[in-house]
Structure formats: C-alpha cells, structure tokens
N, C-alpha and C. Protein backbone atom coordinates (compact mmCIF):
# COMPACT_ATOMS: atom_id res chain seq x y z
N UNK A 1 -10.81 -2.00 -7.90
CA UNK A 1 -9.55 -1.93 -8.58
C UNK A 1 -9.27 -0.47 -8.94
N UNK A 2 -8.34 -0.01 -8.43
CA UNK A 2 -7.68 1.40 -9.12
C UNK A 2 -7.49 1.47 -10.52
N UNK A 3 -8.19 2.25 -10.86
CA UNK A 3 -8.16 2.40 -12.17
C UNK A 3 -6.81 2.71 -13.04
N UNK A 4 -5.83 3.17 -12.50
CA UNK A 4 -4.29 3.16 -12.77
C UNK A 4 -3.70 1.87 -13.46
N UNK A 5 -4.50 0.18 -13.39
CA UNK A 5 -4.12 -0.68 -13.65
C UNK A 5 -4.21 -0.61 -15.11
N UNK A 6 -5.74 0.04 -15.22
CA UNK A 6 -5.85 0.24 -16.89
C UNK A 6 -5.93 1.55 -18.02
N UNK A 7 -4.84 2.38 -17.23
CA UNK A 7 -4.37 3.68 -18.15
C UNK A 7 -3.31 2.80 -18.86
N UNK A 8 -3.69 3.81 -19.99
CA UNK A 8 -2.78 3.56 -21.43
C UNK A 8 -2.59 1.90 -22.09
N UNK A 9 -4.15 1.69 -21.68
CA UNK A 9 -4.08 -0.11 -21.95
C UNK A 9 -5.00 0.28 -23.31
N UNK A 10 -4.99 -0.33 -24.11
CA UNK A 10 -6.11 -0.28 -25.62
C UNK A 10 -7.23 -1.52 -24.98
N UNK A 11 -6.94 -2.41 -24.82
CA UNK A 11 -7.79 -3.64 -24.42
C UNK A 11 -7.91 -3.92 -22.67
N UNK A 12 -8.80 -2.59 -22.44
CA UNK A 12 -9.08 -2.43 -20.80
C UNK A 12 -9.83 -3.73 -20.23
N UNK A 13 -10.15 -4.92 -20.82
CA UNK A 13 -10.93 -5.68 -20.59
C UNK A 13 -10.03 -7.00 -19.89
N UNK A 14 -8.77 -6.88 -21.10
CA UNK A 14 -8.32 -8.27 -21.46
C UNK A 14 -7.34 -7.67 -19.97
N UNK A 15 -6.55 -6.54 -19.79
CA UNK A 15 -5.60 -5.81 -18.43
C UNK A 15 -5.91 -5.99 -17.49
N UNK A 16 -7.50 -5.84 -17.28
CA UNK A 16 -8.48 -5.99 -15.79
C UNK A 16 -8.37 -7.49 -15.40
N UNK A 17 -8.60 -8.71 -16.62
CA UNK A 17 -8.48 -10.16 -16.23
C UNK A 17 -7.06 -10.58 -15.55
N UNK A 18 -5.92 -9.62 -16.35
CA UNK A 18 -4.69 -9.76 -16.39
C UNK A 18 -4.54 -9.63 -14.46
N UNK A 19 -4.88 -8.31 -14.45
CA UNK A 19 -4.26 -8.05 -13.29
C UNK A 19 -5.55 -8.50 -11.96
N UNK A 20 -6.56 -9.07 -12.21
CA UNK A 20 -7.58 -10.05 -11.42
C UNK A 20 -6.93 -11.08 -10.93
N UNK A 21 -6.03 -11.62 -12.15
CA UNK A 21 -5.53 -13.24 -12.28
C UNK A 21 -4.63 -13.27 -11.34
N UNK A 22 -3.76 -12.09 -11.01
CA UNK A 22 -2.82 -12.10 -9.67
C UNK A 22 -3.22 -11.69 -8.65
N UNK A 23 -4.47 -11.29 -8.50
CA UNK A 23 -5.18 -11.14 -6.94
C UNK A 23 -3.96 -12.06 -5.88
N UNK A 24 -4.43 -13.33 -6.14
CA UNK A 24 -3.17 -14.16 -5.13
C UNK A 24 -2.25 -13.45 -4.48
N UNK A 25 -1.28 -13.09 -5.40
CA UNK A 25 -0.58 -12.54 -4.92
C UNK A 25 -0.24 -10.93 -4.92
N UNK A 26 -1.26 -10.21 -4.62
CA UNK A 26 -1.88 -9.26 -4.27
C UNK A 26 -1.66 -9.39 -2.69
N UNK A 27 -2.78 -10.41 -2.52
CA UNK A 27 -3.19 -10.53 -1.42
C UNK A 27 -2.13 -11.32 -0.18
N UNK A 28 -0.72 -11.95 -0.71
CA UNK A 28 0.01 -12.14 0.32
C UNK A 28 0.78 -10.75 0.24
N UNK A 29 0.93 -10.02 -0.92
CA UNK A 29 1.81 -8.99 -0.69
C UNK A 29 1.23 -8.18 0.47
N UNK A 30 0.25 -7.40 0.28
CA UNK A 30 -0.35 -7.18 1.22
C UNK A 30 -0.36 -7.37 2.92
N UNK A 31 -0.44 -8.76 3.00
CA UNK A 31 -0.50 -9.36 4.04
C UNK A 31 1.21 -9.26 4.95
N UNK A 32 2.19 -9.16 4.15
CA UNK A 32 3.66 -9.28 3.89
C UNK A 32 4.00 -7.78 4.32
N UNK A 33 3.13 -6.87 3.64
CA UNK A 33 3.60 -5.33 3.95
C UNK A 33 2.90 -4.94 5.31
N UNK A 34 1.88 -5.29 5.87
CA UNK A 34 1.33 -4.97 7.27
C UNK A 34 1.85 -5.38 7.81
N UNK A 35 2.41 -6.78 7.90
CA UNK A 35 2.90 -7.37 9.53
C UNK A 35 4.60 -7.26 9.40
N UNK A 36 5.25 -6.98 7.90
CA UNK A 36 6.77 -6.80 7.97
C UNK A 36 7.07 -5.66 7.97
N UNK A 37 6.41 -4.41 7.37
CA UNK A 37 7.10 -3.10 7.15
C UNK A 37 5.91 -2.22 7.71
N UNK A 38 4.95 -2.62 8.47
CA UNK A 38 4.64 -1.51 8.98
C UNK A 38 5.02 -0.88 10.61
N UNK A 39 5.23 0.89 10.02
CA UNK A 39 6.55 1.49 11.35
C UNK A 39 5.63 1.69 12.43
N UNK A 40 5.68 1.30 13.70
CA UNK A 40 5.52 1.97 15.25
C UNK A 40 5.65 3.23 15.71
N UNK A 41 4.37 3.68 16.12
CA UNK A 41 4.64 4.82 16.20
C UNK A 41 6.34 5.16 17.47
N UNK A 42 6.80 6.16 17.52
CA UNK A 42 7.86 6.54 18.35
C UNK A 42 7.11 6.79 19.71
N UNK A 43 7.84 6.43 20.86
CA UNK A 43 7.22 6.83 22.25
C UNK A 43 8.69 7.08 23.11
N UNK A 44 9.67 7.36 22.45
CA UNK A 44 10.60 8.01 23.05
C UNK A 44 10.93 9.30 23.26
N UNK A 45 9.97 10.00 24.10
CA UNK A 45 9.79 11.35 24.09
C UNK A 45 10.69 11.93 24.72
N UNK A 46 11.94 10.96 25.32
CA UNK A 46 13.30 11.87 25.78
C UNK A 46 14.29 12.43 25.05
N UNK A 47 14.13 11.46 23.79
CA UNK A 47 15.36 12.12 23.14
C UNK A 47 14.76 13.51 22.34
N UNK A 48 15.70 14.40 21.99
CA UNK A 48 15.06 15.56 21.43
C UNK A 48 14.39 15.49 19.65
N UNK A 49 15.08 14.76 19.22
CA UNK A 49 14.28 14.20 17.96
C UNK A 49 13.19 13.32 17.56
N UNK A 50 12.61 13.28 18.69
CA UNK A 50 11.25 12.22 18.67
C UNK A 50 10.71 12.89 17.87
N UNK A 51 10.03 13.70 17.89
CA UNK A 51 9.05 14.11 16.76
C UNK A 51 9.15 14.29 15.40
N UNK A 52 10.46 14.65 14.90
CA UNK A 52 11.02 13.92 13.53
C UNK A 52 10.56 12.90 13.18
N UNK A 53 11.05 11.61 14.14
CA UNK A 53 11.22 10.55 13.55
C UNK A 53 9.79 9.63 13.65
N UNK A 54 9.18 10.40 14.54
CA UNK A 54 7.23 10.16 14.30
C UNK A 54 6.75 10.66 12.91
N UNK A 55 7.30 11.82 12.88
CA UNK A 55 6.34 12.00 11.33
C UNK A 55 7.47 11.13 10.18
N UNK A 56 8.80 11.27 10.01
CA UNK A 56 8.92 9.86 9.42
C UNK A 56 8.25 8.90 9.08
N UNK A 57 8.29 8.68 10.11
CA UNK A 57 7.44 7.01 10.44
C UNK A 57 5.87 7.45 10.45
N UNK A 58 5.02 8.41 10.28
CA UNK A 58 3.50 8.45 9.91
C UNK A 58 3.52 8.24 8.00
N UNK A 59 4.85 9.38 7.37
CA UNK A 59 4.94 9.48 6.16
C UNK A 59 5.13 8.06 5.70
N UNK A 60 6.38 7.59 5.89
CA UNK A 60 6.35 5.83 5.37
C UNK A 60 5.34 4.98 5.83
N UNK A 61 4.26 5.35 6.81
CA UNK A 61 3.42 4.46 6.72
C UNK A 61 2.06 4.75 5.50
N UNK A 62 2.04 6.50 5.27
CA UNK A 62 1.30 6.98 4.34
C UNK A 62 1.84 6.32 3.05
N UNK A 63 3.35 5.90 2.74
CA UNK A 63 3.67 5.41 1.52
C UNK A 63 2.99 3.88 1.27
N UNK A 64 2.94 3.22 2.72
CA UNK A 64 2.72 2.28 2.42
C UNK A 64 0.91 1.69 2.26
N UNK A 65 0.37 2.77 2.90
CA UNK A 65 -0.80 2.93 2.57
C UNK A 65 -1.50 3.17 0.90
N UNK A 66 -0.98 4.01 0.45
CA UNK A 66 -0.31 3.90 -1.47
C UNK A 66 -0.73 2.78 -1.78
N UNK A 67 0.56 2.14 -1.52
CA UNK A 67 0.89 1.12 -2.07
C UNK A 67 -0.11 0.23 -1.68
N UNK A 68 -0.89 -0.25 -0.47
CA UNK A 68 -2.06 -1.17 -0.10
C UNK A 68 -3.25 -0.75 -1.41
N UNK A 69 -3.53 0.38 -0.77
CA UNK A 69 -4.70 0.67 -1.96
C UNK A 69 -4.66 0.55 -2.92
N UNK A 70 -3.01 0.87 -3.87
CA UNK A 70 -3.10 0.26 -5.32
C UNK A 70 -3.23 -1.31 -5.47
N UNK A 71 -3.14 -1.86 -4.46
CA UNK A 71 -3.10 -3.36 -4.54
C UNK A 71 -4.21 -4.28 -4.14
N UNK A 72 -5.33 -3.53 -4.10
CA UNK A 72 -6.11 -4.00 -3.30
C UNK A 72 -7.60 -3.86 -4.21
N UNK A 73 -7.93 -4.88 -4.80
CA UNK A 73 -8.56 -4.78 -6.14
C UNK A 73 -9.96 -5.01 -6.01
N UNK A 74 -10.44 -4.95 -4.74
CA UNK A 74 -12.13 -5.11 -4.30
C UNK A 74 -12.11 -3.49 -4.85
N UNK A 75 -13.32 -3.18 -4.94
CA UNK A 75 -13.87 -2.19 -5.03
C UNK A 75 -14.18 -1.38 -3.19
N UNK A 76 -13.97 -0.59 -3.37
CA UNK A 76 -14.22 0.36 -1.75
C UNK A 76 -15.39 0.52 -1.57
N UNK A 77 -15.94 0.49 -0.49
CA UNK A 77 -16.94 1.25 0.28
C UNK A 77 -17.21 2.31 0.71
C-alpha cells in the first residue's frame, strides 16, 4: 500500500482497514484501466507527427501507471 493513503490521517490504523476494505474495488478499477484506457503505441510513421503523438501516448500511459500503483495495495517486490 502507498503510503499516501495514510498522510495526514491521526488514526493510521483505523485508514489502512478503511482503504483494505475497498481492495474490491481497487481491483476492478484496475482491471477497467488496462483493458479500457490503455494507449497503443503509434505505428504510423507516414504522417509527420508520429512521434508527438507516441510520446503522448507513452506520457498518458506513464499517468496511468500513477494511478495503477496508487491503487494497488499488495506490497511490491
């Protein structure tokens, strides 16, 4: 669990159960953000803005990477 769940909590104990208790749905969000919003890389190397819109699309996938890891409440390896 990212520890972000329990800044500025007084009762870090009772926050950690809090936000355990929605694992559930943690775990479809999750599941919801990989297979709906994650971007493809670009392979249209004719038009002249391909490479823009690749790193675009690396950055919003870095956002959404963020967002996995804050949500993702196993401990890392």
């Amino acid at each position: 669990m990212h520890s972000i769940w329990l800044k500025g909590h007084r009762n870090k104990q009772k926050r950690k159960e809090e936000v355990l208790g929605a694992r559930w749905a943690f775990d479809l969000l999750r599941e919801v953000l990989n297979q709906e919003f994650r971007k493809d890389a670009v392979r249209d190397y004719e038009k002249p803005n391909w490479a823009e819109r690749q790193i675009a699309a690396n950055e919003y996938n870095h956002a959404l990477d963020d967002l996995i890891k804050l949500i993702t409440l196993e401990k890392e390896k």
